[in-house]
N, C-alpha and C. Protein backbone atom coordinates (compact mmCIF):
# COMPACT_ATOMS: atom_id res chain seq x y z
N UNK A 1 -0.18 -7.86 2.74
CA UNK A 1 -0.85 -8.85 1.92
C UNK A 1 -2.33 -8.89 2.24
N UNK A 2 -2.97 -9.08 0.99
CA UNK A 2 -4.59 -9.29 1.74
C UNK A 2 -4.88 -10.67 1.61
N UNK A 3 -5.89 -10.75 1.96
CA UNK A 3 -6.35 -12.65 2.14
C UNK A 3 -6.40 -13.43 0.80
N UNK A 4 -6.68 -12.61 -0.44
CA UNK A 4 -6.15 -13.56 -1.25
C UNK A 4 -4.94 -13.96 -1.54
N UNK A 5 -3.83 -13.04 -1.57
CA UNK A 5 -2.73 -13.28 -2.27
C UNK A 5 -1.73 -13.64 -0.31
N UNK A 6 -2.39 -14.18 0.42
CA UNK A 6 -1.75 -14.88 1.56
C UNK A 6 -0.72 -16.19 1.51
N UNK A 7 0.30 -15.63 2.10
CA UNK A 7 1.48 -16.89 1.65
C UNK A 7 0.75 -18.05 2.44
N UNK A 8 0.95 -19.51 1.93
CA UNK A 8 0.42 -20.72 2.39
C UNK A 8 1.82 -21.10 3.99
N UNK A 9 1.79 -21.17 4.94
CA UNK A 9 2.36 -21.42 6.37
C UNK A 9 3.73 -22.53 5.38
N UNK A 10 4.40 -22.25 6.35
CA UNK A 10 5.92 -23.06 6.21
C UNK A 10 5.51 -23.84 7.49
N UNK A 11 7.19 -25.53 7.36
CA UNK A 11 7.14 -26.14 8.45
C UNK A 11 8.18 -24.93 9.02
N UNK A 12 7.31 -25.31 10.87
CA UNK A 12 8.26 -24.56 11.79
C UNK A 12 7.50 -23.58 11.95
N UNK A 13 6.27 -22.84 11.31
CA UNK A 13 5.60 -21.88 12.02
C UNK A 13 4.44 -22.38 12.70
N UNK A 14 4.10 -21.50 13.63
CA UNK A 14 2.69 -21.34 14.56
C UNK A 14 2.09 -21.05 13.97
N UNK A 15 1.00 -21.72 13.80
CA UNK A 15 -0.56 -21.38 12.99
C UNK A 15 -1.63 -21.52 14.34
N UNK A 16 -2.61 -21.15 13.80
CA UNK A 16 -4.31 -21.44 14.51
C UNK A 16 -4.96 -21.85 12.97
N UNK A 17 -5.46 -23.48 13.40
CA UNK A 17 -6.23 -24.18 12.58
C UNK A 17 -7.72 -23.94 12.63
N UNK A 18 -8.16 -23.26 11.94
CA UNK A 18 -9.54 -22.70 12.12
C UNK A 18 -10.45 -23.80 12.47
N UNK A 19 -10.43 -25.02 11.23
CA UNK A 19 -11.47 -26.31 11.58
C UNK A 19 -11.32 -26.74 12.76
N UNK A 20 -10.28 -26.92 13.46
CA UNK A 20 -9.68 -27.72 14.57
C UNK A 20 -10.21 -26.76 15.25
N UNK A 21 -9.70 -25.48 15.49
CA UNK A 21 -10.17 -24.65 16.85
C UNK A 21 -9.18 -24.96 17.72
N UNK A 22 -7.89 -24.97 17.22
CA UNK A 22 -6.63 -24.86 18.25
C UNK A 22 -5.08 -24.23 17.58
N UNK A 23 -4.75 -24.29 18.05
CA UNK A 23 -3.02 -23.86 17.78
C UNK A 23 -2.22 -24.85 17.42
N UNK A 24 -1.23 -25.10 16.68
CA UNK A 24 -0.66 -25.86 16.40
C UNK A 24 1.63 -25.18 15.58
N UNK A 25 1.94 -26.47 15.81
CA UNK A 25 2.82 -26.31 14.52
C UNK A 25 3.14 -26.90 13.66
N UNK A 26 3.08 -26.37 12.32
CA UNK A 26 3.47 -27.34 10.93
C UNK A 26 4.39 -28.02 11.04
N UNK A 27 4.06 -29.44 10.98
CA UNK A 27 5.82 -30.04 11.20
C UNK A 27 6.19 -30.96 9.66
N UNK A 28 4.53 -30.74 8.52
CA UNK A 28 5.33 -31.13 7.57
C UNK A 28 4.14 -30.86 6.83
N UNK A 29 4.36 -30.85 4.97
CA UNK A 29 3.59 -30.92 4.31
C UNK A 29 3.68 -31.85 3.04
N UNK A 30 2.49 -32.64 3.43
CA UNK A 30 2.46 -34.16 2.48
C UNK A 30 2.41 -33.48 0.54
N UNK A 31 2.60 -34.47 -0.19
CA UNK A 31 2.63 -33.98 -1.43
C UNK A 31 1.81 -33.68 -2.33
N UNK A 32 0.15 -34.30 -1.10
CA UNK A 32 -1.20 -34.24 -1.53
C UNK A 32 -1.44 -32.80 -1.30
N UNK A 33 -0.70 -31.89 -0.14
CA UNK A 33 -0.85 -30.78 0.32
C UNK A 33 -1.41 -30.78 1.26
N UNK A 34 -1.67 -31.71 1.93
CA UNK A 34 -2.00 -31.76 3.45
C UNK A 34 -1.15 -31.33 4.15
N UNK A 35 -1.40 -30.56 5.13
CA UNK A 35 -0.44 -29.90 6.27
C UNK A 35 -0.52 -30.94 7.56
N UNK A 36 0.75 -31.35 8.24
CA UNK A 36 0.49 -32.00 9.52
C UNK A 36 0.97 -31.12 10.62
N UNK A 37 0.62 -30.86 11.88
CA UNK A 37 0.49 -29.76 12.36
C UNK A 37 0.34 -30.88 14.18
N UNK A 38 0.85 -30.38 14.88
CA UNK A 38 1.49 -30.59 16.17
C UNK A 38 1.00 -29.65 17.08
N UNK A 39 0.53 -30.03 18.60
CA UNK A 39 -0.01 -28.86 19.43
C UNK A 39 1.73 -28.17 19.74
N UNK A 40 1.41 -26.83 19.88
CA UNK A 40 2.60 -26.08 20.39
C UNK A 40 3.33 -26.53 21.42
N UNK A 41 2.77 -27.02 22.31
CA UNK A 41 3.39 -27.95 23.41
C UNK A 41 3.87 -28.90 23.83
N UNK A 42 3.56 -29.91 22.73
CA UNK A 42 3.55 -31.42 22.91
C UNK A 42 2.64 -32.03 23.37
N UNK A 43 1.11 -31.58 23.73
CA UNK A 43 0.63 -32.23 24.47
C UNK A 43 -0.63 -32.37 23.84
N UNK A 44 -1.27 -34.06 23.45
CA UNK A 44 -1.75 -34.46 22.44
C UNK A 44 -1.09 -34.82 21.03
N UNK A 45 -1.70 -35.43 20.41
CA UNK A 45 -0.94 -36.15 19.00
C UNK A 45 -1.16 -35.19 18.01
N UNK A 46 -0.64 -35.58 16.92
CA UNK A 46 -0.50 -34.79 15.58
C UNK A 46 -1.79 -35.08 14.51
N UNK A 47 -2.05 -34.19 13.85
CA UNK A 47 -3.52 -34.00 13.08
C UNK A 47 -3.04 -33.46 11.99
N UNK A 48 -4.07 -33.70 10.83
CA UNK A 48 -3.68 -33.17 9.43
C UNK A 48 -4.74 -32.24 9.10
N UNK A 49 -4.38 -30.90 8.46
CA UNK A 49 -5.39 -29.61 7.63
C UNK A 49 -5.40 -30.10 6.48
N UNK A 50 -6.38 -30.36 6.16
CA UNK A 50 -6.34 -30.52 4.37
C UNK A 50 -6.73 -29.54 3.69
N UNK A 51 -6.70 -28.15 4.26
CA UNK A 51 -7.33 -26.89 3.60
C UNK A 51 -6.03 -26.08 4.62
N UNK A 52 -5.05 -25.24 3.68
CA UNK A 52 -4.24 -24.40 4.06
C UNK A 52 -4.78 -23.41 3.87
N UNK A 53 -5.94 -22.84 3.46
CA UNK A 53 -7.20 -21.44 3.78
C UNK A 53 -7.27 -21.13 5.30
N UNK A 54 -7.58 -22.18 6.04
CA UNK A 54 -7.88 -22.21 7.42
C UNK A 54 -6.57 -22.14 8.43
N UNK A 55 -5.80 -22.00 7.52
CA UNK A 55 -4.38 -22.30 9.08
C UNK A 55 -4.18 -20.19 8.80
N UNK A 56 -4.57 -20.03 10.04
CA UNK A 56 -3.74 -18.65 9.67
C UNK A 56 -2.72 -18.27 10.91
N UNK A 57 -1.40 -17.80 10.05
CA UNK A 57 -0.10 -17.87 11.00
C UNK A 57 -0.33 -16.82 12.02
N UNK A 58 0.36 -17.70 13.42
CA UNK A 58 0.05 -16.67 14.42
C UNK A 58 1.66 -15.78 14.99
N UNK A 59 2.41 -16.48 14.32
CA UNK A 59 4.03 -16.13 13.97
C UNK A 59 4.50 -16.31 12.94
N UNK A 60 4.42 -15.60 11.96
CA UNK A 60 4.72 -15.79 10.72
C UNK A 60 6.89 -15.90 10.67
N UNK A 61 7.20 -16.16 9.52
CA UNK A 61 8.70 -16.98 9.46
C UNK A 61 9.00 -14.96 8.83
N UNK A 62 10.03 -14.78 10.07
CA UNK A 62 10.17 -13.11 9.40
C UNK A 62 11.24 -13.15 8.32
N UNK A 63 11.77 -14.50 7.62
CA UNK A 63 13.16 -14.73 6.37
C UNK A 63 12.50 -14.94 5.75
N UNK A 64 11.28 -15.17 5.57
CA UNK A 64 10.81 -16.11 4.38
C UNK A 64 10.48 -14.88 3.54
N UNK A 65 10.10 -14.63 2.31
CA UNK A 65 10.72 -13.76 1.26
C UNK A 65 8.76 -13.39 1.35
């Protein structure tokens, strides 16, 4: 795939949030299309991407079509 036609992250994968400047995981996506996104670890609270351009998966979901 090239960067335009890039699938938008599922909940349950590892991304790196470009704005943020950290790692995270999707743990849901609001209906506005905001992504909410969780450190990989647990450690620190949960933050929202409002631009799914910037999350790029660092484990992509290998079922997802």
């Amino acid at each position: 795939m090239n960067e335009t036609t890039q699938r938008r992250p599922r909940i349950g994968e590892t991304v790196h949030d470009e704005c943020a400047g950290r790692d995270a995981i999707v743990t849901d996506v609001r209906s506005s299309g905001a992504y909410v996104l969780r450190p990989p670890f647990g450690i620190g609270g949960e933050w929202t991407a409002h631009d799914p351009e910037q999350l790029v998966a660092l484990r992509p979901d290998v079922s997802a079509p």
